[in-house]
N, C-alpha and C. Protein backbone atom coordinates (compact mmCIF):
# COMPACT_ATOMS: atom_id res chain seq x y z
N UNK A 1 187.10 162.08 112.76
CA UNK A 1 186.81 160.64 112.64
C UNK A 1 187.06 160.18 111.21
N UNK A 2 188.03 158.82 111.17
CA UNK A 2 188.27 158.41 109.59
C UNK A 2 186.75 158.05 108.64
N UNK A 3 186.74 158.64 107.81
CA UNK A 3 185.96 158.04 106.73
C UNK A 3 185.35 157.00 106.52
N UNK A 4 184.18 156.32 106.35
CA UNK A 4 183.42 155.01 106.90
C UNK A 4 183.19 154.61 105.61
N UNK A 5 183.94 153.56 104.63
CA UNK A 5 183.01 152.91 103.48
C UNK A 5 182.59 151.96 103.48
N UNK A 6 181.44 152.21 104.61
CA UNK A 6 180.97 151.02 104.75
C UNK A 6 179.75 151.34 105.23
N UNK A 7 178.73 150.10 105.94
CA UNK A 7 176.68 150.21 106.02
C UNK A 7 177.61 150.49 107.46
N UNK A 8 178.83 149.10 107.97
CA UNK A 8 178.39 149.56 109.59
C UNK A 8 180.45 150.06 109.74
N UNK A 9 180.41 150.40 110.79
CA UNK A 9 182.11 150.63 111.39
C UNK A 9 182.33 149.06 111.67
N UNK A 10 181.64 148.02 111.98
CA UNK A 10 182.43 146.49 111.83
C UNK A 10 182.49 146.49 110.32
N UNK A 11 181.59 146.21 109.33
CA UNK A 11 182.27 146.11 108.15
C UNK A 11 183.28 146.73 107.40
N UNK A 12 183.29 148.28 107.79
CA UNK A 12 184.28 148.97 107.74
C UNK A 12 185.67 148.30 108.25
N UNK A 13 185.41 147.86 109.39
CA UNK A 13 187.19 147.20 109.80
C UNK A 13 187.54 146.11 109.11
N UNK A 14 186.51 145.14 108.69
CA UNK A 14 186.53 144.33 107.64
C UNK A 14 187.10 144.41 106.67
N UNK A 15 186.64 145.70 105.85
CA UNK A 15 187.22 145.87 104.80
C UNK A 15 188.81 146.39 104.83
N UNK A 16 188.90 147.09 105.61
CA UNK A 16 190.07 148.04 105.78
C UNK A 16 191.37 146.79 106.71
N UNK A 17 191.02 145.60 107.59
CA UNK A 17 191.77 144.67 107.52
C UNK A 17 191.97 143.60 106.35
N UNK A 18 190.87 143.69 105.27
CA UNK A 18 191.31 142.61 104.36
C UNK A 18 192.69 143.13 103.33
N UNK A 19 192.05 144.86 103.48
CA UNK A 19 193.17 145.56 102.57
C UNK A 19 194.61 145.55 102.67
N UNK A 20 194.98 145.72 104.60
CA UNK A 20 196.33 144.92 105.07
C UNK A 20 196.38 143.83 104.40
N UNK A 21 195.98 142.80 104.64
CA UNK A 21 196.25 141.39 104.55
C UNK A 21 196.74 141.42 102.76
N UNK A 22 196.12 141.79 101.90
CA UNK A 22 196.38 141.42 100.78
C UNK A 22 197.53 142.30 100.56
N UNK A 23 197.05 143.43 100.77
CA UNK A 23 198.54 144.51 100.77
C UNK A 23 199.77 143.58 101.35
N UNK A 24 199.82 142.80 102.29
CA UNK A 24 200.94 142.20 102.95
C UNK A 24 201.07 140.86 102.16
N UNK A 25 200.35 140.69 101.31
CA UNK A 25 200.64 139.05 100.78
C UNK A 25 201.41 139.78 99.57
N UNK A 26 201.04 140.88 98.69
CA UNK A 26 201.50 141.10 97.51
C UNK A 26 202.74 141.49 98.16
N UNK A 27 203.47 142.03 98.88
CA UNK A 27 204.28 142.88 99.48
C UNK A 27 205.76 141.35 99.42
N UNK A 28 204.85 139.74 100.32
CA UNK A 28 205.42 139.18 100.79
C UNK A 28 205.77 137.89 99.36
N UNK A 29 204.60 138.24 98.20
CA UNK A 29 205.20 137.37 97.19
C UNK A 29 205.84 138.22 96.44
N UNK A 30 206.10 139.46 96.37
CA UNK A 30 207.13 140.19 95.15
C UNK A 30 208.59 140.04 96.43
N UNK A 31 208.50 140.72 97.40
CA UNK A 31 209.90 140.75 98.12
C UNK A 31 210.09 139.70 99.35
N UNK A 32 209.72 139.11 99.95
CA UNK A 32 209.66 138.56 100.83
C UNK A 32 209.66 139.03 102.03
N UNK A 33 209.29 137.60 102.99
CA UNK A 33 208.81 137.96 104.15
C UNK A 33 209.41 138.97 105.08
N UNK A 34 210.73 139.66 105.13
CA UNK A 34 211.68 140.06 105.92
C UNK A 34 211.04 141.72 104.93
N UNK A 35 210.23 141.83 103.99
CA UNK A 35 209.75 143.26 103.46
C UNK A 35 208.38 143.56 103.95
N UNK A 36 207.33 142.51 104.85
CA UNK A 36 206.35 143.11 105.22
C UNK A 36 206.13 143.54 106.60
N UNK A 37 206.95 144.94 106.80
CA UNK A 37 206.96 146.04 107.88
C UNK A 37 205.81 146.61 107.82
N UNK A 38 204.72 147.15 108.68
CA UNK A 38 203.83 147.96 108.78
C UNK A 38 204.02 149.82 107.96
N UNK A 39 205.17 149.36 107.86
CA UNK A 39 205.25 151.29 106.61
C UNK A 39 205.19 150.80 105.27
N UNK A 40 205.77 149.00 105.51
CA UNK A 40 205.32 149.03 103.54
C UNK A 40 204.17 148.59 103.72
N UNK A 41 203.16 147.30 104.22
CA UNK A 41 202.34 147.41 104.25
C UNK A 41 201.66 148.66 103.80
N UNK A 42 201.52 149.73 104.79
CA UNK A 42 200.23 150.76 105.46
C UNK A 42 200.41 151.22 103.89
N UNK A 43 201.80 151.77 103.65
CA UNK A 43 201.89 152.57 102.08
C UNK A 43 201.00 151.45 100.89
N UNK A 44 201.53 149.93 100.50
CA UNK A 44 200.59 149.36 100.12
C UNK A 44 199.24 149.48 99.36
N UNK A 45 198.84 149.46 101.05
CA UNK A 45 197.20 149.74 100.76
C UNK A 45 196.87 150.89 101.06
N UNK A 46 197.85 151.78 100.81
CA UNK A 46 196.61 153.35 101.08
C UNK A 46 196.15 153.63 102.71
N UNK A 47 197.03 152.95 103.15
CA UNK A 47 196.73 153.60 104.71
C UNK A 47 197.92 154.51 105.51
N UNK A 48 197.78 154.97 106.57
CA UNK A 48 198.49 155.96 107.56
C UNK A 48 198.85 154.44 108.03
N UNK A 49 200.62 154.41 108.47
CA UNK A 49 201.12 153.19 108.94
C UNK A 49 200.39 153.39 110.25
N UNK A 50 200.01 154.49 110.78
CA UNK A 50 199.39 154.46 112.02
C UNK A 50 198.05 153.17 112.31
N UNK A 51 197.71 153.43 110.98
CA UNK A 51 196.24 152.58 110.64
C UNK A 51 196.32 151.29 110.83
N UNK A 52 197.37 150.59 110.26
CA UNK A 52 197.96 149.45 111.04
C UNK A 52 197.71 149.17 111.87
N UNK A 53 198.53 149.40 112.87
CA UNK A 53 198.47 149.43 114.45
C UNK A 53 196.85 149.13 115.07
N UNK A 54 196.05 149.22 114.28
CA UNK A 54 194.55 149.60 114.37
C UNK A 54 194.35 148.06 114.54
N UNK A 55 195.00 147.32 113.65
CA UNK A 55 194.21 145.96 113.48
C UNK A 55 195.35 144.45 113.44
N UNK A 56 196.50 145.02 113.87
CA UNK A 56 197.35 144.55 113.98
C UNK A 56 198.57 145.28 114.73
N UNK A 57 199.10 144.68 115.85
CA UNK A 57 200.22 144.53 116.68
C UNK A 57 201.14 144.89 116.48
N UNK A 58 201.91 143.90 115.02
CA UNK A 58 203.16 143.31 114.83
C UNK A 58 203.25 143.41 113.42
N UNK A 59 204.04 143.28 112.50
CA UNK A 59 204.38 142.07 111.19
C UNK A 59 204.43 141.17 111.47
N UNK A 60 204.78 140.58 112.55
CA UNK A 60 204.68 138.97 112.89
C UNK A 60 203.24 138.79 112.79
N UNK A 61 202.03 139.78 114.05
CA UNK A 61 200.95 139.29 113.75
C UNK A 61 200.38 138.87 112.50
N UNK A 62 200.85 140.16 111.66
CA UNK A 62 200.14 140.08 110.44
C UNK A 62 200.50 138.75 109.31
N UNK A 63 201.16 138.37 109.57
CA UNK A 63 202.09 136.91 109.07
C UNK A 63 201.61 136.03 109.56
N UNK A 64 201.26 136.05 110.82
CA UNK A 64 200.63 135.08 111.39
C UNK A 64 198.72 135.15 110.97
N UNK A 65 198.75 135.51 110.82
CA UNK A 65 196.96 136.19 110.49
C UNK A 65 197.18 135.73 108.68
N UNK A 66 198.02 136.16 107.91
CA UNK A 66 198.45 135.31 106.45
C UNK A 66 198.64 133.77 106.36
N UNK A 67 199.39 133.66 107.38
CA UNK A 67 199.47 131.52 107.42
C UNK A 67 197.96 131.09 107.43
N UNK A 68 197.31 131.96 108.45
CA UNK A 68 195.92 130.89 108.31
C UNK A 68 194.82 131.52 107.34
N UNK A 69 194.89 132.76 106.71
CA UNK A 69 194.14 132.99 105.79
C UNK A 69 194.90 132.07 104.40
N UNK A 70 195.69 132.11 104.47
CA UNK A 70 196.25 131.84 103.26
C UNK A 70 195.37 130.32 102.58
N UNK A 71 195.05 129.76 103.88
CA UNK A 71 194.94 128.03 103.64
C UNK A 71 193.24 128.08 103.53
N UNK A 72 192.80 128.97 104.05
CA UNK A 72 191.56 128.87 104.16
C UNK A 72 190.60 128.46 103.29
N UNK A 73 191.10 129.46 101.75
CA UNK A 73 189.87 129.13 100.52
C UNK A 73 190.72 128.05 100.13
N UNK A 74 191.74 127.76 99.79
CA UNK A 74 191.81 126.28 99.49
C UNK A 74 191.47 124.90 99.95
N UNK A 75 191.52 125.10 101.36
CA UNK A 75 190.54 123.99 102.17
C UNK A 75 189.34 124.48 101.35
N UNK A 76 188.87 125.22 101.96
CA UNK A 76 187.23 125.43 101.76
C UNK A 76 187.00 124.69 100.58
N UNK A 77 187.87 125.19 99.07
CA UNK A 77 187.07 124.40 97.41
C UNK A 77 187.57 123.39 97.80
N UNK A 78 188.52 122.47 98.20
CA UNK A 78 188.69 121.01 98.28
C UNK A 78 187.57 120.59 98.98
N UNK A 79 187.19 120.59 100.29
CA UNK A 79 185.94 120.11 100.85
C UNK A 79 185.02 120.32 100.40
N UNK A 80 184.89 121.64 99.39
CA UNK A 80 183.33 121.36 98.54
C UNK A 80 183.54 120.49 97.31
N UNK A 81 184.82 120.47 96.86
CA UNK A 81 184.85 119.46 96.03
C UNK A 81 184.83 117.99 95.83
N UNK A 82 185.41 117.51 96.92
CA UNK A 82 185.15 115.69 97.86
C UNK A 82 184.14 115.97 98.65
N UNK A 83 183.51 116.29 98.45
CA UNK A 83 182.41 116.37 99.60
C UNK A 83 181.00 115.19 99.44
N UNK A 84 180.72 115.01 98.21
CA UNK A 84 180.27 113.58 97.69
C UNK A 84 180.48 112.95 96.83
N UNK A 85 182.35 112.79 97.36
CA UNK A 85 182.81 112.05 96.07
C UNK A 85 183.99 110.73 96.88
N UNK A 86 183.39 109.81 97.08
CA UNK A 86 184.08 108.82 97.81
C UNK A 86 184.80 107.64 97.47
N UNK A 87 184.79 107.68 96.42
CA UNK A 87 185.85 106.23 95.35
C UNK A 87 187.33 107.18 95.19
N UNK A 88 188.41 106.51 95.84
CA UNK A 88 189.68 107.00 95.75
C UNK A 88 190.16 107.64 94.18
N UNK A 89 189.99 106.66 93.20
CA UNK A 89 190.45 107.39 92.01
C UNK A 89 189.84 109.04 91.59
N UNK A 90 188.40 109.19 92.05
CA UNK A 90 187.83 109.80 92.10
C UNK A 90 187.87 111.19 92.88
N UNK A 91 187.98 110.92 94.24
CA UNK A 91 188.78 112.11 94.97
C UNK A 91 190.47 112.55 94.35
N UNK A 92 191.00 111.88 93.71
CA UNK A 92 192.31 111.98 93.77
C UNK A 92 191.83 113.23 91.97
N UNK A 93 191.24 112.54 91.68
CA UNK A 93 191.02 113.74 90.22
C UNK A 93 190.73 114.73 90.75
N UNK A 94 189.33 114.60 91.28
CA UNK A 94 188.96 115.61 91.96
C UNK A 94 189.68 116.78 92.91
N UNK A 95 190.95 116.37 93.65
CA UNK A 95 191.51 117.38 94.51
C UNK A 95 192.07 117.88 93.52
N UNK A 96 193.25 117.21 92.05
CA UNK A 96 194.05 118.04 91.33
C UNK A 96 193.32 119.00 90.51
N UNK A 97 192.21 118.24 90.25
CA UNK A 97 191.74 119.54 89.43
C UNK A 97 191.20 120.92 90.49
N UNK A 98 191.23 121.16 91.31
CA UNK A 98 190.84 122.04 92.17
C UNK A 98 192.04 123.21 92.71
N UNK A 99 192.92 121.57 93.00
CA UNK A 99 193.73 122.47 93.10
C UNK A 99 194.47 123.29 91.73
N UNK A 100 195.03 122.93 90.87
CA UNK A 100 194.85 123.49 89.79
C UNK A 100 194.34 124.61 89.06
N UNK A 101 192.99 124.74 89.38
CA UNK A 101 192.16 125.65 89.42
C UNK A 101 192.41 126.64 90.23
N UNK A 102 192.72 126.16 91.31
CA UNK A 102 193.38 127.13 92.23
C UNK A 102 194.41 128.38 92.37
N UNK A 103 195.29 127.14 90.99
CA UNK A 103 196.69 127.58 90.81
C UNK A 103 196.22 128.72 89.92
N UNK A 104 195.31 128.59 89.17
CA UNK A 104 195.28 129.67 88.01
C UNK A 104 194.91 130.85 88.16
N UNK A 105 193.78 130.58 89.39
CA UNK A 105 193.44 132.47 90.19
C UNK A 105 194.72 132.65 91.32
N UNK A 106 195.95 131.69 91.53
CA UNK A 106 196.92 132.66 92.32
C UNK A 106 196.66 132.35 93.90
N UNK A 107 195.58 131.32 93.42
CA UNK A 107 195.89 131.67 95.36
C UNK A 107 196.41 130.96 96.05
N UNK A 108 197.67 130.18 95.23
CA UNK A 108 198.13 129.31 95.96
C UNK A 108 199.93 130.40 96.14
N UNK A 109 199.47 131.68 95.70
CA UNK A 109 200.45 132.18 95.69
C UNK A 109 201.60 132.82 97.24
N UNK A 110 200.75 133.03 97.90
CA UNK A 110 200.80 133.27 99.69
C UNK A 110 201.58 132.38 100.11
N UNK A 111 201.04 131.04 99.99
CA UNK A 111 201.12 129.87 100.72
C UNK A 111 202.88 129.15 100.19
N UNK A 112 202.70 129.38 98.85
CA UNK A 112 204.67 129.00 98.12
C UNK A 112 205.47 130.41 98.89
N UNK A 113 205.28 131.39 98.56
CA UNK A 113 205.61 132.73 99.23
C UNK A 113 206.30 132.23 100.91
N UNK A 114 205.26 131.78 101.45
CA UNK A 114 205.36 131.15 103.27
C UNK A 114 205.89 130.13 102.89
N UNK A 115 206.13 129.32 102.38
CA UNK A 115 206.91 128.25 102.82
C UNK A 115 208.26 128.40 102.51
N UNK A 116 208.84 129.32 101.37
CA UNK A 116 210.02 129.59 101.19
C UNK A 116 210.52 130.62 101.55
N UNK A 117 209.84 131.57 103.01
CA UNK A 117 210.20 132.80 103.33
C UNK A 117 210.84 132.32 105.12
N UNK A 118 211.70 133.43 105.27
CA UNK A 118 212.42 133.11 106.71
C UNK A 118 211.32 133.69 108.00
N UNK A 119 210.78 133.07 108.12
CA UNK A 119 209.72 133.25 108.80
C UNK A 119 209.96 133.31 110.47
N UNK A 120 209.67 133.41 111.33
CA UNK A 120 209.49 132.86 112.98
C UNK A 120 209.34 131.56 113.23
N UNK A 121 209.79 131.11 113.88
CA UNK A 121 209.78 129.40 113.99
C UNK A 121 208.26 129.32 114.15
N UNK A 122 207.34 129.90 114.98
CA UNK A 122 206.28 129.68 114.95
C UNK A 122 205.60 129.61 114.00
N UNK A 123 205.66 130.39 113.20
CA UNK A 123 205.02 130.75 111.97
C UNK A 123 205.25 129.40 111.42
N UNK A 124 206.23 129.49 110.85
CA UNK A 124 207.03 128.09 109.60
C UNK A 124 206.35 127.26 110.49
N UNK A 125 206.28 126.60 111.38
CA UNK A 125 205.72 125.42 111.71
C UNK A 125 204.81 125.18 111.81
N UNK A 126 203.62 126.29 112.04
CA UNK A 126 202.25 126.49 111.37
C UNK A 126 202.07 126.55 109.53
N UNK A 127 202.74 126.65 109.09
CA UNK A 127 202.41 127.10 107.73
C UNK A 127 202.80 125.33 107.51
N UNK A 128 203.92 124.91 107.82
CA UNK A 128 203.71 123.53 107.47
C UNK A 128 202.74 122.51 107.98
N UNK A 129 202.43 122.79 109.20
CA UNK A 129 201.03 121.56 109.66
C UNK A 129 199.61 122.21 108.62
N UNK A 130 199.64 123.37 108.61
CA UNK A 130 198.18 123.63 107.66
C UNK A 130 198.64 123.32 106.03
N UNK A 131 199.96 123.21 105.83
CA UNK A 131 200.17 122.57 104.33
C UNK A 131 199.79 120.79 104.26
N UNK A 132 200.20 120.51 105.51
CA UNK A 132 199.94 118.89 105.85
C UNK A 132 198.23 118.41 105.24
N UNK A 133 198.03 119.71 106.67
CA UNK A 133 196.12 119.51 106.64
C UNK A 133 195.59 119.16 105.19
N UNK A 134 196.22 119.99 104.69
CA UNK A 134 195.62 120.68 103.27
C UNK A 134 195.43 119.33 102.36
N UNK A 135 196.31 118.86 102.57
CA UNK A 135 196.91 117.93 101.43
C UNK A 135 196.79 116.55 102.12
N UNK A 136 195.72 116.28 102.90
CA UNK A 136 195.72 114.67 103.80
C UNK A 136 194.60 114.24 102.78
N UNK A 137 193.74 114.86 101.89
CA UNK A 137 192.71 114.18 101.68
C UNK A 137 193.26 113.53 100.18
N UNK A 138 194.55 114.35 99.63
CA UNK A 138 195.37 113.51 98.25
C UNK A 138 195.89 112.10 99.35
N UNK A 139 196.73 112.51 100.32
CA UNK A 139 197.57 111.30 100.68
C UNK A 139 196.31 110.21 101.35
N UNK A 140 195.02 110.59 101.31
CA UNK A 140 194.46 109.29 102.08
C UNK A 140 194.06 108.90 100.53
N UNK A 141 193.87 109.17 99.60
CA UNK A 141 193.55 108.70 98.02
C UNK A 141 194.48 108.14 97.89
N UNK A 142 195.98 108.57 98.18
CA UNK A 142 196.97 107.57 97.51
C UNK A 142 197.31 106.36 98.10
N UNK A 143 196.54 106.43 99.51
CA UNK A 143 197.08 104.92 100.75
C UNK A 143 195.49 104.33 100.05
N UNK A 144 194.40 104.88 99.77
CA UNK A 144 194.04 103.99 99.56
C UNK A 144 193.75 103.06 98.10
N UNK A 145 194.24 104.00 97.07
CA UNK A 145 194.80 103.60 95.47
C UNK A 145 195.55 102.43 95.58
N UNK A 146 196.97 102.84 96.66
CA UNK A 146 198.39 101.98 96.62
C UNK A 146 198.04 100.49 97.58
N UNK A 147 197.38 100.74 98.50
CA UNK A 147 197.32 99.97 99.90
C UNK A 147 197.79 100.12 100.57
N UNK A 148 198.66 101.27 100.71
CA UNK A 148 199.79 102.26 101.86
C UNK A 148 200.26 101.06 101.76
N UNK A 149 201.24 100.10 101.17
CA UNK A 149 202.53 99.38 101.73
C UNK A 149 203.48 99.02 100.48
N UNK A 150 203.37 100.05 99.71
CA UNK A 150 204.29 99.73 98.60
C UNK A 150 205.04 101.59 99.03
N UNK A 151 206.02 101.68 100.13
CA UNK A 151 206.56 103.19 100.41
C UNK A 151 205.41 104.17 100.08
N UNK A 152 204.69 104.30 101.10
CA UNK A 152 204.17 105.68 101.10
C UNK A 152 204.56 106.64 101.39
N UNK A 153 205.24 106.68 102.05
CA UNK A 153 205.44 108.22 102.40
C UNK A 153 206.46 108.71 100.90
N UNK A 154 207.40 107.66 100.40
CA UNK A 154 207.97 108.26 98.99
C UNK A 154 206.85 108.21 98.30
N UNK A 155 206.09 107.93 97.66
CA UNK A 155 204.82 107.66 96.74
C UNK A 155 204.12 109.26 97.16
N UNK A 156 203.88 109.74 98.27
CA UNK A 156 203.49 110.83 98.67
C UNK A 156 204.31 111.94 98.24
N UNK A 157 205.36 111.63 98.29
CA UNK A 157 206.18 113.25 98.22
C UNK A 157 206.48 113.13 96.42
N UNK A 158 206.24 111.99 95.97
CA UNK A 158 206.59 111.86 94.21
C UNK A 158 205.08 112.67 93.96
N UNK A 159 203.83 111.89 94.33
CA UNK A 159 202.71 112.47 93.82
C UNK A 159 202.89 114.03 94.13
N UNK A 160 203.02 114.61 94.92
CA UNK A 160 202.77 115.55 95.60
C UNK A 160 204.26 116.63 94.42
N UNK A 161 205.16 116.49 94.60
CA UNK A 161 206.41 116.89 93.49
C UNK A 161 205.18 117.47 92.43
N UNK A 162 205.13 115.84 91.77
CA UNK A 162 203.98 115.91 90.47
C UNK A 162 203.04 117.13 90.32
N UNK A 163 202.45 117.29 91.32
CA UNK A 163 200.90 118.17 91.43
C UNK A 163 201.95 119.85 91.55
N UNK A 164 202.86 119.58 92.66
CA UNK A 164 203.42 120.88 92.65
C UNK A 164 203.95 121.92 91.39
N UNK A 165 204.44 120.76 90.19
CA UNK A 165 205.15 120.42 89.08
C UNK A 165 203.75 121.27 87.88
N UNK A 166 202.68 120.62 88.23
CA UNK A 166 201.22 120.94 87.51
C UNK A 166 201.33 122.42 87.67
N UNK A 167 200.70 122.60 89.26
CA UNK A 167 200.53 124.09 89.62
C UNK A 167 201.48 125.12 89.23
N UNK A 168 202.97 124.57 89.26
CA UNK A 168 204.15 125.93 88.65
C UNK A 168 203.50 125.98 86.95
N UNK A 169 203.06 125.15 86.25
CA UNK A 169 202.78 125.29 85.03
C UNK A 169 201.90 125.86 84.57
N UNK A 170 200.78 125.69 85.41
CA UNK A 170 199.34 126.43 85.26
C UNK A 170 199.70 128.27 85.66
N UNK A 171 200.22 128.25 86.72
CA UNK A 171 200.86 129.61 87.46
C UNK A 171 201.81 130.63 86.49
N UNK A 172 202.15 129.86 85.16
CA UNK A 172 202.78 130.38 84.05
C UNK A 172 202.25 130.33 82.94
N UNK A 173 201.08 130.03 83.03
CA UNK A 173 199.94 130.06 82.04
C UNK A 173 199.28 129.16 81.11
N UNK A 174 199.78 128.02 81.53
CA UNK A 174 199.45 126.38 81.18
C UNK A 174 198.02 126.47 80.97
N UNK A 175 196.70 126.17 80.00
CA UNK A 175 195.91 125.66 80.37
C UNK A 175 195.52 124.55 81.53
N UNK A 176 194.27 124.80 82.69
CA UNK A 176 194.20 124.21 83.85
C UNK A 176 193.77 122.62 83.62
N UNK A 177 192.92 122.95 82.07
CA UNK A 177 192.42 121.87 82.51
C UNK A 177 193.26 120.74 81.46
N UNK A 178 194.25 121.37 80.39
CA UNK A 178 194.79 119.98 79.57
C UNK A 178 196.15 119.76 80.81
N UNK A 179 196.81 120.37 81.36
CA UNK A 179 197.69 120.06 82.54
C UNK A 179 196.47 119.23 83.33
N UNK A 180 195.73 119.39 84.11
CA UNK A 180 195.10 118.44 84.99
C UNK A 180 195.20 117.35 83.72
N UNK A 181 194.95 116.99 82.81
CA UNK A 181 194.17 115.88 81.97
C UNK A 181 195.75 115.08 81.86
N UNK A 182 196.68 115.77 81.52
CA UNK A 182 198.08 115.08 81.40
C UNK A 182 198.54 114.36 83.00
N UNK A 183 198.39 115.45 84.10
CA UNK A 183 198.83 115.45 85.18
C UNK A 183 198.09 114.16 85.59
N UNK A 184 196.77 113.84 85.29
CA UNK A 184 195.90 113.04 86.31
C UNK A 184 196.46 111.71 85.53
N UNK A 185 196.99 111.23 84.14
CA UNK A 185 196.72 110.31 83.08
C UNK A 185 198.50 109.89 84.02
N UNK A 186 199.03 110.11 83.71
CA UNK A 186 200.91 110.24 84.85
C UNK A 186 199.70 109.47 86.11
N UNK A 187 199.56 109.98 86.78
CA UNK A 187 199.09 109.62 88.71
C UNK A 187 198.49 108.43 88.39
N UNK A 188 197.34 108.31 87.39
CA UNK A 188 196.63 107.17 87.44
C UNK A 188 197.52 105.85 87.01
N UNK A 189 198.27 105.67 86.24
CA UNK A 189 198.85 104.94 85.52
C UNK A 189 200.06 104.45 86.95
N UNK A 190 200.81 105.21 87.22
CA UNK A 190 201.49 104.89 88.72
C UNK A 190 201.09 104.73 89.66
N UNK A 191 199.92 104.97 89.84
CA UNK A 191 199.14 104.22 91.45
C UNK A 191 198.59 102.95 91.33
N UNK A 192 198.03 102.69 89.88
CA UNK A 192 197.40 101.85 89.91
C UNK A 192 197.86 100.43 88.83
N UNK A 193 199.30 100.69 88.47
CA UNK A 193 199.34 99.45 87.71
C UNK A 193 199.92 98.55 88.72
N UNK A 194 199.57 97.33 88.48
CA UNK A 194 199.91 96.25 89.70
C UNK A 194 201.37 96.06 89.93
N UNK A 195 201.69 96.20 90.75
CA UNK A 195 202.74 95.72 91.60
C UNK A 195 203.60 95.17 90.94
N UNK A 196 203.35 93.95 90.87
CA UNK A 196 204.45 92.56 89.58
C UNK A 196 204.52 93.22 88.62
N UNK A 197 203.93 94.89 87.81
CA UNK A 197 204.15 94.83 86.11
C UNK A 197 205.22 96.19 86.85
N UNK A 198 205.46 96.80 88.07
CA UNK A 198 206.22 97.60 88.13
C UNK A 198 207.55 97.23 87.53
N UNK A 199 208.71 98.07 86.63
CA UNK A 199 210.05 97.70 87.10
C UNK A 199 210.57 97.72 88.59
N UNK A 200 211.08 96.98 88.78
CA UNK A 200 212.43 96.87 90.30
C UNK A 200 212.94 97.88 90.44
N UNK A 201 213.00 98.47 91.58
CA UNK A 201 213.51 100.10 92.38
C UNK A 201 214.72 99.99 92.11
């Protein structure tokens, strides 16, 4: 019987599936997605590729089991971070600096990894609706900053560029919080100067 480091054999599988999973994210941000096979995995993390098989199917499963871990703690600190914070300018600081923060422990590292990896159609089209999810509580700050009728959906993908633009900087060792302070001083100034003082498109 394998070795138990753990109080029970469920926490044990716990542990010994989180070790896949990360083993397969490092695997899938140094080489990409078409390198996380269950022999690099298992080698990875110190397991018998047999061990695999234990808690996962496929590489697809396990990819698929990465799309939705991946999104998870970043939802999670955004919703604790808007969570009583309801004036638009206010949420809109609030998500970049989080996310940001985010950027600097890496864990937005999975999630760039999945979106630019050749994935299963299933997959990719999950990894993009939970990138959507992720990011509805910036775009309802910016419809309600702008008044959604000055082009939102371009206003969305500029802000959104912007923040992406932040996070590659922080991810290379930018201080988090003078990038948020530059990043947020840019967003505020374009959402919110009136209309008539814009230049003409």
């Amino acid at each position: 019987m394998p070795k138990i480091n753990a109080a029970t054999v469920a926490e044990h599988r716990a542990q010994q599936r989180a070790t896949l999973i990360q083993a397969a994210v490092d695997v899938l941000v140094e080489q990409g997605a078409a390198a996380v096979t269950p022999a690099a995995v298992g080698a990875r993390a110190g397991l018998a590729r047999s061990s695999f098989y234990q808690y996962f199917p496929s590489a697809a499963a396990l990819l698929a089991s990465i799309v939705e871990e991946a999104f998870t703690a970043a939802d999670t600190a955004t919703t604790e971070a808007l969570a009583d914070i309801h004036e638009p300018a206010q949420r809109l600081d609030a998500f970049v600096r989080t996310e940001l923060h985010l950027a600097a422990q890496g864990a937005h590292r999975p999630a760039k990894a999945l979106l630019q990896a050749d994935l299963p159609p299933e997959c990719l089209a999950r990894v993009h609706e939970l990138h959507r999810r992720h990011y509805s509580p910036l775009q309802a700050a910016i419809a309600a900053l702008t008044g959604a009728a000055d082009a939102p959906e371009l206003i969305g993908q500029l802000v959104g560029g912007t923040v992406q633009a932040a996070m590659t900087a922080v991810e290379h060792g930018a201080d988090p919080a003078r990038v948020a302070d530059r990043t947020l001083a840019l967003l505020r100034h374009g959402l919110t100067q009136p209309t008539a003082d814009r230049p003409p498109a």
